[in-house]
Protein backbone atom coordinates (compact mmCIF):
# COMPACT_ATOMS: atom_id res chain seq x y z
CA UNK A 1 -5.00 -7.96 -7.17
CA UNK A 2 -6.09 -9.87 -10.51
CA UNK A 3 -7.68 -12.91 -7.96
CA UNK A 4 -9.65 -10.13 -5.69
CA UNK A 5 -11.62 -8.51 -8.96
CA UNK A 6 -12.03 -11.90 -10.24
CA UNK A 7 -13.86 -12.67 -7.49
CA UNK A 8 -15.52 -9.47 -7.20
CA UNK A 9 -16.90 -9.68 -11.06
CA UNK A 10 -18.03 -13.27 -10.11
CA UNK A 11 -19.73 -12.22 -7.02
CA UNK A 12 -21.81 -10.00 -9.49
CA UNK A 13 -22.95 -11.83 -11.93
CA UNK A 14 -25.96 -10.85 -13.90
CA UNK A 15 -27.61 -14.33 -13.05
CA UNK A 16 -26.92 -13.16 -9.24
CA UNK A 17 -28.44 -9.76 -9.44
CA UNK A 18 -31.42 -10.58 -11.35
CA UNK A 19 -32.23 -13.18 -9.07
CA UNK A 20 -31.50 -10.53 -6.18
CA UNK A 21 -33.88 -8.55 -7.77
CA UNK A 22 -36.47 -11.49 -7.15
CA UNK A 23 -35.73 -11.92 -3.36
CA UNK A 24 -36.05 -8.55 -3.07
CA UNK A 25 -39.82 -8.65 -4.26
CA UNK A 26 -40.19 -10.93 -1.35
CA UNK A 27 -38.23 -9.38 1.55
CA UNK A 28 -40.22 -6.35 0.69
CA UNK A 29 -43.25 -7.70 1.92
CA UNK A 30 -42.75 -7.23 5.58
CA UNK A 31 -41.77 -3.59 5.17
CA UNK A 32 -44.79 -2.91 3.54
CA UNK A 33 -47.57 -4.92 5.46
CA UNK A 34 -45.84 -2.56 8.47
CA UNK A 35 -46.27 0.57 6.29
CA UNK A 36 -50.07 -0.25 5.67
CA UNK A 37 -50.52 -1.24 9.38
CA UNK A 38 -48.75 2.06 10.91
CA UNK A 39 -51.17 4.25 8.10
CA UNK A 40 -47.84 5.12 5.69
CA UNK A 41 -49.56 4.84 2.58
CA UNK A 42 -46.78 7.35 1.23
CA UNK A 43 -43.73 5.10 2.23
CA UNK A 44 -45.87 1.92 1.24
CA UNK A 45 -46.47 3.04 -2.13
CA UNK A 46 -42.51 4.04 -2.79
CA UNK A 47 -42.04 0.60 -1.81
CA UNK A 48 -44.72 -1.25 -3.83
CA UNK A 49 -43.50 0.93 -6.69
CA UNK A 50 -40.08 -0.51 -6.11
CA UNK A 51 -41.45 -3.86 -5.68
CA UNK A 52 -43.13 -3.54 -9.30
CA UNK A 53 -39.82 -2.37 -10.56
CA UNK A 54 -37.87 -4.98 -9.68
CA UNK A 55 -40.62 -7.33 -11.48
CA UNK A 56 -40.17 -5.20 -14.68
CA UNK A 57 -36.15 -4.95 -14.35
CA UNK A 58 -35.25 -8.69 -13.33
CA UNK A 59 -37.54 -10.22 -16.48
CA UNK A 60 -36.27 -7.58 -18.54
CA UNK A 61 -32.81 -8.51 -17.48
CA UNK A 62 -33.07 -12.13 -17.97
CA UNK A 63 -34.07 -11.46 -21.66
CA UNK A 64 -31.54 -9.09 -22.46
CA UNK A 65 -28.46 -10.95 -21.23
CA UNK A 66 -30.30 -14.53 -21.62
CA UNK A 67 -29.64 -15.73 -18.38
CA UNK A 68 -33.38 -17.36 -18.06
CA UNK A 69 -33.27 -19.88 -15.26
CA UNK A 70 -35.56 -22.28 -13.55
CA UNK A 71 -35.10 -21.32 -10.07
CA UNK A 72 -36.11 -17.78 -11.75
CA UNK A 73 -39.46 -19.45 -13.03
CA UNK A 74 -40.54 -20.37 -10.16
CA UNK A 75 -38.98 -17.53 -7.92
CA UNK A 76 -40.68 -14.50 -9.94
CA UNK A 77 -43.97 -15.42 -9.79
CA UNK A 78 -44.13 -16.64 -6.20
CA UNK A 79 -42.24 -13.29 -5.49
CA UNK A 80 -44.82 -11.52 -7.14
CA UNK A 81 -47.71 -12.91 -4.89
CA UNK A 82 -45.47 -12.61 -1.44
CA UNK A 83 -45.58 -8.93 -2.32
CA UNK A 84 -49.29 -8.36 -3.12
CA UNK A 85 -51.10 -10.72 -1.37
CA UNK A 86 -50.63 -8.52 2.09
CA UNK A 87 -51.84 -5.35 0.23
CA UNK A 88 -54.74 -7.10 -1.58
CA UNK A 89 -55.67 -8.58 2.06
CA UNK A 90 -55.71 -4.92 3.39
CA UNK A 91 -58.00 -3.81 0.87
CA UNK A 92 -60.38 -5.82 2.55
CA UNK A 93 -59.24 -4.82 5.69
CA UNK A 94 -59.93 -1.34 4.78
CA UNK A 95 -63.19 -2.29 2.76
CA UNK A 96 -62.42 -1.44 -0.62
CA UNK A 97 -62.88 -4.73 -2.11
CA UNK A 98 -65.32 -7.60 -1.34
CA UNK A 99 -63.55 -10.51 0.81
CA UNK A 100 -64.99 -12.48 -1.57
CA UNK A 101 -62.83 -10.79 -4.92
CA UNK A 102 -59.67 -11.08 -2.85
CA UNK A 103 -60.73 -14.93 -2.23
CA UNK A 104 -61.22 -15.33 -5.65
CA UNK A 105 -57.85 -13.91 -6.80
CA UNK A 106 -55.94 -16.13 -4.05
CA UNK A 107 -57.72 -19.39 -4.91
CA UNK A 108 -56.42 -18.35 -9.27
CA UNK A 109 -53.04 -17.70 -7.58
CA UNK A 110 -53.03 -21.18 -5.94
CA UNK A 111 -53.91 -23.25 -8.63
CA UNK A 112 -52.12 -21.31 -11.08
CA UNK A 113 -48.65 -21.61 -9.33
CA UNK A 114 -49.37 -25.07 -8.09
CA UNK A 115 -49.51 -26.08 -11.73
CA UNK A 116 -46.25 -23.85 -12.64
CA UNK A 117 -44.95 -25.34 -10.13
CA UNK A 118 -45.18 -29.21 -11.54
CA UNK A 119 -43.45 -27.40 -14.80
CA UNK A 120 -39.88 -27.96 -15.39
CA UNK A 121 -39.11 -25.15 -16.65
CA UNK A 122 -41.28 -22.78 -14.11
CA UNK A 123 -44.41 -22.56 -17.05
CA UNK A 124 -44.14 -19.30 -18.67
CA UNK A 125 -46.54 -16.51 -18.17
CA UNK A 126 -49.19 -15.49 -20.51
CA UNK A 127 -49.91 -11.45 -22.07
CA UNK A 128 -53.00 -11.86 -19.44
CA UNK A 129 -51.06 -12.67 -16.82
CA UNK A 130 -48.68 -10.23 -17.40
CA UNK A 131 -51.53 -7.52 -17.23
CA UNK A 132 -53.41 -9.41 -14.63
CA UNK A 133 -50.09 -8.73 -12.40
CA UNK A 134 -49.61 -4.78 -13.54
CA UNK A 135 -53.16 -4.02 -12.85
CA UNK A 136 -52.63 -5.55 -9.37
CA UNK A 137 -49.81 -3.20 -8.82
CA UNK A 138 -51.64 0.04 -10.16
CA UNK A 139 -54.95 -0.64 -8.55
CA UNK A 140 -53.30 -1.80 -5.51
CA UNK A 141 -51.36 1.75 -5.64
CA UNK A 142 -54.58 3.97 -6.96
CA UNK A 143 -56.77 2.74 -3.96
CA UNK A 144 -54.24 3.11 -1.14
CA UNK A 145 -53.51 6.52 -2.41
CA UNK A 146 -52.35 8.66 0.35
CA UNK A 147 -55.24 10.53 1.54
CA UNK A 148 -52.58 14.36 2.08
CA UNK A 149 -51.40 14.02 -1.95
CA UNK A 150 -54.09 15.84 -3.53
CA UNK A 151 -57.61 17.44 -3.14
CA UNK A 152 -60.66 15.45 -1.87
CA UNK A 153 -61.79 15.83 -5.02
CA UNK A 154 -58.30 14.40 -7.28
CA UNK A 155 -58.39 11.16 -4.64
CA UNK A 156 -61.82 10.20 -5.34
CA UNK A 157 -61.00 10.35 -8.99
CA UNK A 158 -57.58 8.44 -8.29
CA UNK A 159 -59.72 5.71 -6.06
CA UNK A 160 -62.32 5.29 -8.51
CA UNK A 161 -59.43 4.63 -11.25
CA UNK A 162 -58.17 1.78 -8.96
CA UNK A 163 -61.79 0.62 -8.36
CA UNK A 164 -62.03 -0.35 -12.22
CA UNK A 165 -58.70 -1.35 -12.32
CA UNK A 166 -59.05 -3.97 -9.25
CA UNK A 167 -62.40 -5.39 -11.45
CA UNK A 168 -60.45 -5.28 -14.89
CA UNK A 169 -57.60 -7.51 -12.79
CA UNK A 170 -60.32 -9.84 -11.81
CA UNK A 171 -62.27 -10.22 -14.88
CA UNK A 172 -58.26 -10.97 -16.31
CA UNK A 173 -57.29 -13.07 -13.45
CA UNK A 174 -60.02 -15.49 -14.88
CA UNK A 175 -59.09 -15.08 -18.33
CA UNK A 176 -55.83 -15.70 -17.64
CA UNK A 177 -56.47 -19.05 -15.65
CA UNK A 178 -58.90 -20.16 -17.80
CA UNK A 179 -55.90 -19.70 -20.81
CA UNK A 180 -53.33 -21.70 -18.45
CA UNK A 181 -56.00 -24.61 -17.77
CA UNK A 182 -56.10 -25.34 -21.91
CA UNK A 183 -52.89 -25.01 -22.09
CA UNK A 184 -52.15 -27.60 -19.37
CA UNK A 185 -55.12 -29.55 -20.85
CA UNK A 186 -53.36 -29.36 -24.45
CA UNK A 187 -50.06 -30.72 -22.68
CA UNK A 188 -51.28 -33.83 -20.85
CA UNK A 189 -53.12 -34.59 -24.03
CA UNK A 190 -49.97 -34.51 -25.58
């Protein structure tokens, strides 16, 4: 009896579930590029609001109990993009956004995570980036609102809340990059 919950408490570890947390930002993107393709905005936003939960609770997680890893470095952020890149590419899709916005925050994600990437210790994210990445979420959510949850009226307001918070992302996608490029500079200079 004492082995079986032994191997039960080590089967749930809190370095185990807050990495499960991570994967689970990243199996969630099929579900919800079928959501957006099939027109359920309603069940794609529950699951994008999941998504962004799990980002919150599996950072928040790693703090509280200290269990910051590498593989969790490098996981979260690439876990982050998996999820949003399909919704930022229906934007377009849907013309809401330029192509050329969506290119722009693709190419930052690129060269950001290739140079997290070359960090040991997964390079840690800035305030920006942090806000860079809730913004996505919440514009991502306001624009695809679904178009039965309100008045004509309340989902124009809701969309045009979305529409400055998709440029606000932008204008702190740059910021953000342009912060992680000195600080790389600052390190090889070092």
């Amino acid at each position: 009896m004492k082995k079986r919950l032994n191997s039960a408490t080590t089967l749930f570890t809190w370095r185990r579930i807050i990495n499960g947390l991570t994967i689970s930002r990243i199996i969630l993107g099929i579900p919800i590029i079928f959501t957006l393709k099939n027109g359920a905005n309603d069940v794609f936003i529950l699951l994008i609001i999941i998504g962004a939960l799990t980002d919150y609770l599996d950072g928040y997680l790693a703090r509280k109990f200290n269990h910051q890893t590498i593989l969790g470095a490098k996981l979260d952020p690439l876990a982050d993009k998996i999820l949003l890149l399909g919704p930022m590419i229906w934007l377009v899709h849907e013309n809401l956004v330029p192509l050329w916005s969506i290119w722009l925050l693709i190419s930052r994600e690129l060269i950001i995570s290739s140079w997290r990437s070359d960090k040991t210790s997964g390079g840690p994210a800035s305030v920006q980036g942090k806000y860079k990445t809730l913004l996505q979420f919440i514009s991502i959510v306001l624009l695809l609102w679904p178009k039965d949850w309100g008045t004509l009226y309340f989902i124009n307001i809701i969309n045009k809340i979305g529409y400055i918070s998709f440029w606000v992302c932008l204008y702190l996608t740059f910021s953000s990059a342009i912060e992680y490029l000195f600080i790389q500079k600052e390190t090889h200079q070092n």
